[in-house]
PDB file of N, CA and C in Angstrom:
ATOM      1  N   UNK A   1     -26.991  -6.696 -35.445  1.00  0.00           N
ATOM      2  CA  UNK A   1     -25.840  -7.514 -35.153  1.00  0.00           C
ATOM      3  C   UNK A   1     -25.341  -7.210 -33.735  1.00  0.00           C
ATOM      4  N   UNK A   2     -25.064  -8.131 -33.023  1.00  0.00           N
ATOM      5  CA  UNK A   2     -24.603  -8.060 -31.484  1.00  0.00           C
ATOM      6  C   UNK A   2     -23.350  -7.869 -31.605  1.00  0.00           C
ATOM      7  N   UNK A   3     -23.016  -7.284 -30.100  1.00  0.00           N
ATOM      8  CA  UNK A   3     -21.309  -6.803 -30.256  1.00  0.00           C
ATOM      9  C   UNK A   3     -21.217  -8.198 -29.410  1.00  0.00           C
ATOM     10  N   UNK A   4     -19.568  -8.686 -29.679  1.00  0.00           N
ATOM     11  CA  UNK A   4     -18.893  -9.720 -28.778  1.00  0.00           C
ATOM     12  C   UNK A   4     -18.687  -9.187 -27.695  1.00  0.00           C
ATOM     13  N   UNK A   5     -19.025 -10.132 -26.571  1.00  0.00           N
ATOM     14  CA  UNK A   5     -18.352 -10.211 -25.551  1.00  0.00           C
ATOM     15  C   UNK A   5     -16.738 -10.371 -25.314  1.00  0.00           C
ATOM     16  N   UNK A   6     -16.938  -8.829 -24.434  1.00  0.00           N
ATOM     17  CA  UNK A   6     -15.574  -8.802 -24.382  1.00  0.00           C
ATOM     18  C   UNK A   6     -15.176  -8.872 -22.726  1.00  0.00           C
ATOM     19  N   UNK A   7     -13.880  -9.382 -21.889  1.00  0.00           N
ATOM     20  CA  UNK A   7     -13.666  -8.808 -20.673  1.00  0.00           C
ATOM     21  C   UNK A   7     -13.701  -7.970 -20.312  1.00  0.00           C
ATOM     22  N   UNK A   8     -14.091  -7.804 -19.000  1.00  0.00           N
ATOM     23  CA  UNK A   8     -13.849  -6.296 -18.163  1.00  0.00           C
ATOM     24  C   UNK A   8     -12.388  -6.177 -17.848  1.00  0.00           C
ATOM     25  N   UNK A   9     -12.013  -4.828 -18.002  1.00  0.00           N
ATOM     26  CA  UNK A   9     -10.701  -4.547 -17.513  1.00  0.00           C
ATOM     27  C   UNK A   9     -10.844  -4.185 -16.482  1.00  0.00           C
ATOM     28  N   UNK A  10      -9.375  -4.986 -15.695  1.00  0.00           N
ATOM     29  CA  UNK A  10      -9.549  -4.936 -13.960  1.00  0.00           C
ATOM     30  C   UNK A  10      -8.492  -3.565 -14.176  1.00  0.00           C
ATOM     31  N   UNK A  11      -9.077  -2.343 -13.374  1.00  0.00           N
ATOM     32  CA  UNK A  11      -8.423  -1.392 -13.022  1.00  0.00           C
ATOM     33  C   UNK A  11      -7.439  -1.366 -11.785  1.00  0.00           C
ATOM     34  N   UNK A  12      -6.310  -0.571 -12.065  1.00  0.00           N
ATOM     35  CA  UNK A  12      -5.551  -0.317 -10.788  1.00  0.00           C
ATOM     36  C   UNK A  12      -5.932   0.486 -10.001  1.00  0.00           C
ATOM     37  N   UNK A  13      -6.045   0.585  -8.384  1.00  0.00           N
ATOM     38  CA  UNK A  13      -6.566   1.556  -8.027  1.00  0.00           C
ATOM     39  C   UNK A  13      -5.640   2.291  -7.074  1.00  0.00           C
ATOM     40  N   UNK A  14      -5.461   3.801  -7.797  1.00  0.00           N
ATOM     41  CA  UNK A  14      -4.591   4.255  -8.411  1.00  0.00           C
ATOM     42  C   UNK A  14      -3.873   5.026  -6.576  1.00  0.00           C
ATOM     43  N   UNK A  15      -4.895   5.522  -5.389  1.00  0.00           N
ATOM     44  CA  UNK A  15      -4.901   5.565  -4.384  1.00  0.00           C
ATOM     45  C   UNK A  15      -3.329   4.342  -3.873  1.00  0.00           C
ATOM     46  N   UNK A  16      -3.696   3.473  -3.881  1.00  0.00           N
ATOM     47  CA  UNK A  16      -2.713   2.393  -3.437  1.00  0.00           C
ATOM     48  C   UNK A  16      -1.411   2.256  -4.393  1.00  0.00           C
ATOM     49  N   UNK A  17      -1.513   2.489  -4.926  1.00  0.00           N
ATOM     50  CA  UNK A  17      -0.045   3.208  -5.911  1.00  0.00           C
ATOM     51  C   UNK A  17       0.846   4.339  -5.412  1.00  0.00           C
ATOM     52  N   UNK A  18      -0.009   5.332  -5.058  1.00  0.00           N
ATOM     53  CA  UNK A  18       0.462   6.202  -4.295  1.00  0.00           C
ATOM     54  C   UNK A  18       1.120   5.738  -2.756  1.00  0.00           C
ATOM     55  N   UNK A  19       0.149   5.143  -2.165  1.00  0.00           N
ATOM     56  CA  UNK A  19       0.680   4.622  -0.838  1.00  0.00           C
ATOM     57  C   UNK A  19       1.818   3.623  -0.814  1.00  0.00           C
ATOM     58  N   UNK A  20       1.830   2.597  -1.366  1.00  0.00           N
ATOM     59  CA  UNK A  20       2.776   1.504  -1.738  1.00  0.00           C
ATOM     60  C   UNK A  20       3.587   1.429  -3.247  1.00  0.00           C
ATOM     61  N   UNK A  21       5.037   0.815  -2.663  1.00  0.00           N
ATOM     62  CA  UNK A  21       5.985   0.523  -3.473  1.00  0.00           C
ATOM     63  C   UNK A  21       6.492  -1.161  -3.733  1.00  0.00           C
ATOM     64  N   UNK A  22       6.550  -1.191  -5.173  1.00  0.00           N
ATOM     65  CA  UNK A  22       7.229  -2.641  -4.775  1.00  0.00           C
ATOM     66  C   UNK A  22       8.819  -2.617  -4.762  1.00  0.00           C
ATOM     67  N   UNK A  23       9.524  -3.277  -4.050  1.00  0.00           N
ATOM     68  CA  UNK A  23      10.425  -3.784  -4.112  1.00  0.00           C
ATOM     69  C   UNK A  23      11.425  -4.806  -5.185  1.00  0.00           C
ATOM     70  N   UNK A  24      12.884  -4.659  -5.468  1.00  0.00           N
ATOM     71  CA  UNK A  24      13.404  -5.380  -6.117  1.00  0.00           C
ATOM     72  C   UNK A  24      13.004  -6.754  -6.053  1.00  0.00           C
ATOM     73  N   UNK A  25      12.699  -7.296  -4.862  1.00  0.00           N
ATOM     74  CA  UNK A  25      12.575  -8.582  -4.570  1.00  0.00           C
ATOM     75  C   UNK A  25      11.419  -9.261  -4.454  1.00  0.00           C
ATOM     76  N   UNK A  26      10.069  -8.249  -5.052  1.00  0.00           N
ATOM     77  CA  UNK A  26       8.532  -8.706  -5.241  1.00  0.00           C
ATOM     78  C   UNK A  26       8.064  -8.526  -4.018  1.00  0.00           C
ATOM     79  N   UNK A  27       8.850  -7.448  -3.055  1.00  0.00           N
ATOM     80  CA  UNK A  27       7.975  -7.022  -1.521  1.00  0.00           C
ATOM     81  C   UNK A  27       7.232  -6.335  -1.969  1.00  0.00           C
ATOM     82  N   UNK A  28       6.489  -5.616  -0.784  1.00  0.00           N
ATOM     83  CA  UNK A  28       5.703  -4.450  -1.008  1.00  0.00           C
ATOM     84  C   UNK A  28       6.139  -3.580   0.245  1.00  0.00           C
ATOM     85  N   UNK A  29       6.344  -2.777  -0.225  1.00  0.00           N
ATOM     86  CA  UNK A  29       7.100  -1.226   1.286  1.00  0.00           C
ATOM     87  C   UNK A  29       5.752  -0.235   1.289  1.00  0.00           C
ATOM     88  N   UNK A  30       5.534  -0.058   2.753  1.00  0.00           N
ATOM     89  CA  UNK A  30       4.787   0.867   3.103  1.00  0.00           C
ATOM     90  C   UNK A  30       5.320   1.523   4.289  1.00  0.00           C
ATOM     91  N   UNK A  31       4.216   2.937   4.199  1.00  0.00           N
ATOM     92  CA  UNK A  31       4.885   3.813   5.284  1.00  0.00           C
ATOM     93  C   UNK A  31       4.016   3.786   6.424  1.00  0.00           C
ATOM     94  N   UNK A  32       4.363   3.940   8.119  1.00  0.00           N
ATOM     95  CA  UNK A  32       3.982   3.834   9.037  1.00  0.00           C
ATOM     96  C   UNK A  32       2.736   5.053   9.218  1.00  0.00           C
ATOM     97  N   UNK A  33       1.550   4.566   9.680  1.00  0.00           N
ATOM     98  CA  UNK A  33       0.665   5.861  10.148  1.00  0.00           C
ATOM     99  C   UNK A  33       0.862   6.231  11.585  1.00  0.00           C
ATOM    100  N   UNK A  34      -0.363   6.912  11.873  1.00  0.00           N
ATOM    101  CA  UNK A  34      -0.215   7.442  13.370  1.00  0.00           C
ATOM    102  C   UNK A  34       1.250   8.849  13.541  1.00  0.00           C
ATOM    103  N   UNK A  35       1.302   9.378  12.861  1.00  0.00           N
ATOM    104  CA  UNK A  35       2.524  10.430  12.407  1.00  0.00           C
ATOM    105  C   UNK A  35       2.104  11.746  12.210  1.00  0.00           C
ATOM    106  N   UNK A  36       0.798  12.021  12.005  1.00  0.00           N
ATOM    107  CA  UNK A  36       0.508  13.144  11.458  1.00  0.00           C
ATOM    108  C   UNK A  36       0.450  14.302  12.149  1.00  0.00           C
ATOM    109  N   UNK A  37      -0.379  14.040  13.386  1.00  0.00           N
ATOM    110  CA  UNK A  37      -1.306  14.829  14.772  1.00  0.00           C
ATOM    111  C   UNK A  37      -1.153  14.146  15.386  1.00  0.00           C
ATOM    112  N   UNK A  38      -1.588  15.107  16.584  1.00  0.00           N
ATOM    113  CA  UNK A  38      -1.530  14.951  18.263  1.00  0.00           C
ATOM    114  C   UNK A  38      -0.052  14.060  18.494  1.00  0.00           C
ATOM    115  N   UNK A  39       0.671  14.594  18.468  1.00  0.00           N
ATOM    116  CA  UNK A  39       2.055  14.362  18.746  1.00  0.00           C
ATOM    117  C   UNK A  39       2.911  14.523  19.769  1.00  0.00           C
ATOM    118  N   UNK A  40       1.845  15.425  20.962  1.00  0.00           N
ATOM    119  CA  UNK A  40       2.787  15.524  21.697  1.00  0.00           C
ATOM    120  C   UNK A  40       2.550  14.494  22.956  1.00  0.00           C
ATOM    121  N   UNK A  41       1.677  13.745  22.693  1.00  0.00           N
ATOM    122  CA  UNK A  41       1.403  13.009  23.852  1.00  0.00           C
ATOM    123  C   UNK A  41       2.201  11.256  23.815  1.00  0.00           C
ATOM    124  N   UNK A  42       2.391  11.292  22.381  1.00  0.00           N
ATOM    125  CA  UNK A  42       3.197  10.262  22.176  1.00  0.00           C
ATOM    126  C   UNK A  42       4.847  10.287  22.326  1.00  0.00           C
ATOM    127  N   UNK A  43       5.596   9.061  22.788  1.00  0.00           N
ATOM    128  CA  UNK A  43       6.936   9.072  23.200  1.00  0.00           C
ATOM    129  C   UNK A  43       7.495   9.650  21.831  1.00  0.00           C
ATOM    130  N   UNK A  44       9.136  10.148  22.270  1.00  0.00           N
ATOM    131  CA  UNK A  44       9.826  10.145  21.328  1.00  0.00           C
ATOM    132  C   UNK A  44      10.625   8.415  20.463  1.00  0.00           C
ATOM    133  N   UNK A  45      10.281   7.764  21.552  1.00  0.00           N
ATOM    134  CA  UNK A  45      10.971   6.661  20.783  1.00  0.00           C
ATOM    135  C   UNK A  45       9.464   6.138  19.609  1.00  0.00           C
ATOM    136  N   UNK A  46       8.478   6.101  20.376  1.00  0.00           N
ATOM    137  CA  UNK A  46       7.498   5.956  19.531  1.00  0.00           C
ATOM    138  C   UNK A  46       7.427   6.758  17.690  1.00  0.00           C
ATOM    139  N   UNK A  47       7.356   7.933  18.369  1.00  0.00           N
ATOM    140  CA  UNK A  47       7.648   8.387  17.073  1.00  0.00           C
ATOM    141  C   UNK A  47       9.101   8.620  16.119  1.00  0.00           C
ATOM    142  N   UNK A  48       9.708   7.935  16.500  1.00  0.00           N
ATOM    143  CA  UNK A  48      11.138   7.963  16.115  1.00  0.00           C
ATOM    144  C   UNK A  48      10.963   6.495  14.908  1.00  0.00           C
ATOM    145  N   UNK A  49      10.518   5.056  16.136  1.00  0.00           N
ATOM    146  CA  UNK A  49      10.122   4.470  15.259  1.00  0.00           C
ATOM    147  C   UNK A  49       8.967   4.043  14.033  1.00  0.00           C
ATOM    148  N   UNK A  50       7.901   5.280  13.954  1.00  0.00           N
ATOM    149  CA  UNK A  50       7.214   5.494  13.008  1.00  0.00           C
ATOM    150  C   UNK A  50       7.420   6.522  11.889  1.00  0.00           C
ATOM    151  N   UNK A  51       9.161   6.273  11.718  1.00  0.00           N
ATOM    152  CA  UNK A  51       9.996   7.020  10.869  1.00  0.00           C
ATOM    153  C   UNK A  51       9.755   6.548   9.863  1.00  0.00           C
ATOM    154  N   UNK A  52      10.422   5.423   9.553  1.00  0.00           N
ATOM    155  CA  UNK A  52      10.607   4.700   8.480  1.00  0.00           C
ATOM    156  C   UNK A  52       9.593   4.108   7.628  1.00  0.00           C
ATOM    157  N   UNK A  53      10.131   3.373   6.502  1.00  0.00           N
ATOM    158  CA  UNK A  53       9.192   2.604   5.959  1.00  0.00           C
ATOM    159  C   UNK A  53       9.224   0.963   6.434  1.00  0.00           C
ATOM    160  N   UNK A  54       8.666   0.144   6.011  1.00  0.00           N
ATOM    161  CA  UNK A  54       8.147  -1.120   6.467  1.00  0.00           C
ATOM    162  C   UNK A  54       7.917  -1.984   5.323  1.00  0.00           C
ATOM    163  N   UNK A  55       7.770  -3.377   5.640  1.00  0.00           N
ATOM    164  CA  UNK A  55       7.515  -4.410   3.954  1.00  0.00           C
ATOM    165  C   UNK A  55       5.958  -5.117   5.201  1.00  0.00           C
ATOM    166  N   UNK A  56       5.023  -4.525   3.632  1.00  0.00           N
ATOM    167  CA  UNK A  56       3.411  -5.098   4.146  1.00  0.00           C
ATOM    168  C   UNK A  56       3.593  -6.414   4.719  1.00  0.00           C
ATOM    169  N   UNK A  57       2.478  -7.076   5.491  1.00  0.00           N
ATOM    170  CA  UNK A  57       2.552  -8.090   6.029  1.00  0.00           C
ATOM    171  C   UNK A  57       2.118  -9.260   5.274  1.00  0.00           C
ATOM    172  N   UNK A  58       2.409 -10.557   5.159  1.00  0.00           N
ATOM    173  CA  UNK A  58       2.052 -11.442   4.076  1.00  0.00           C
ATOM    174  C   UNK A  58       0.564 -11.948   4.066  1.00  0.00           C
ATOM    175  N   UNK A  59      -0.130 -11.264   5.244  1.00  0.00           N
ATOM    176  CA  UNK A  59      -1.435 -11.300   5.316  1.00  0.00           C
ATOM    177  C   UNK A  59      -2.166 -10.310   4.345  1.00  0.00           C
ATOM    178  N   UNK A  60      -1.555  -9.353   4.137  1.00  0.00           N
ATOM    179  CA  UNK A  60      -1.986  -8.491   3.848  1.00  0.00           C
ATOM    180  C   UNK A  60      -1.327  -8.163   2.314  1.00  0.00           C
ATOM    181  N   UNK A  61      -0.465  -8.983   1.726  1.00  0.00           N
ATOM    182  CA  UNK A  61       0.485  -8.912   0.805  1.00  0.00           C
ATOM    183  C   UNK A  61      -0.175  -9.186  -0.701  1.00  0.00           C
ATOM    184  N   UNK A  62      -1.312 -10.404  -0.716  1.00  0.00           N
ATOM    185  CA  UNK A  62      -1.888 -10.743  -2.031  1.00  0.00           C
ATOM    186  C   UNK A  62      -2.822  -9.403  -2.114  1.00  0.00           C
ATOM    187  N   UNK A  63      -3.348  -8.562  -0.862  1.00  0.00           N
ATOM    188  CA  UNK A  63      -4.818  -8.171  -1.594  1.00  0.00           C
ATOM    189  C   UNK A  63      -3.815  -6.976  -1.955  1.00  0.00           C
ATOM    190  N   UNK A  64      -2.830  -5.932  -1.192  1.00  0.00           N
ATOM    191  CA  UNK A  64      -2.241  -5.037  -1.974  1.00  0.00           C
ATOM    192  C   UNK A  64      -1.722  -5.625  -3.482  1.00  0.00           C
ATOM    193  N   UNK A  65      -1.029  -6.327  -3.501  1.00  0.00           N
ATOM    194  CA  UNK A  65      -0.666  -6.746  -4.927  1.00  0.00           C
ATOM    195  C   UNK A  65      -1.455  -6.761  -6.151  1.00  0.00           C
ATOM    196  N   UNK A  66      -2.823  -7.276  -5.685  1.00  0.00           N
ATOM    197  CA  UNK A  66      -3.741  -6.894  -6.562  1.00  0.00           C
ATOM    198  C   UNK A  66      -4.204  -5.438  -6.638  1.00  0.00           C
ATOM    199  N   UNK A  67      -3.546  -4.880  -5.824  1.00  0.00           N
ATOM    200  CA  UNK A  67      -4.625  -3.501  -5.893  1.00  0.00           C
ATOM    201  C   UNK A  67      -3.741  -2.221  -7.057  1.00  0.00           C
ATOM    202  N   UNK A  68      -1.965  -2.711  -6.672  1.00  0.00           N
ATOM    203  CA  UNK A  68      -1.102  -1.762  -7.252  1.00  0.00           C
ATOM    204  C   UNK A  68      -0.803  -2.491  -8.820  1.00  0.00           C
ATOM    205  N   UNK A  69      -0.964  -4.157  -9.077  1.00  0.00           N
ATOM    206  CA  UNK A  69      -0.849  -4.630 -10.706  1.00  0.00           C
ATOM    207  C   UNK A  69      -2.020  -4.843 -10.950  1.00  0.00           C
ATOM    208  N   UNK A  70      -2.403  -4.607 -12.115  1.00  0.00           N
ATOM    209  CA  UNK A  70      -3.421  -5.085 -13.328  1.00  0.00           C
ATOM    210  C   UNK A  70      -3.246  -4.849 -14.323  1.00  0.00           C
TER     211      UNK A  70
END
């Protein structure tokens, strides 16, 4: 007797969970790179503004979405 066909479960991948948050309002917030090393050659305003966090770009908005729901 054959087993039924069943769907594959689309996994979350779990990396991009870690990196990204969603928002109340169905954004997605991420944090700025370039922060880690070699720091001293970069401005202070530079790194002042790679403080914060950021909302992904809408180019870039469907493929995270898929990556953090399933």
């Amino acid at each position: 007797m054959r087993k039924p066909k069943t769907k594959i479960k689309k996994k979350t991948k779990r990396a991009a969970v870690a990196r990204f948050k969603l928002t109340a309002n169905g954004k997605i917030k991420r944090n700025h790179s370039m922060k880690r090393h070699i720091l001293t050659k970069k401005a202070k305003s530079r790194k002042r503004k790679l403080r914060g966090s950021t909302i992904v770009s809408k180019a870039d908005h469907a493929n995270v979405k898929a990556m953090i729901t399933s």
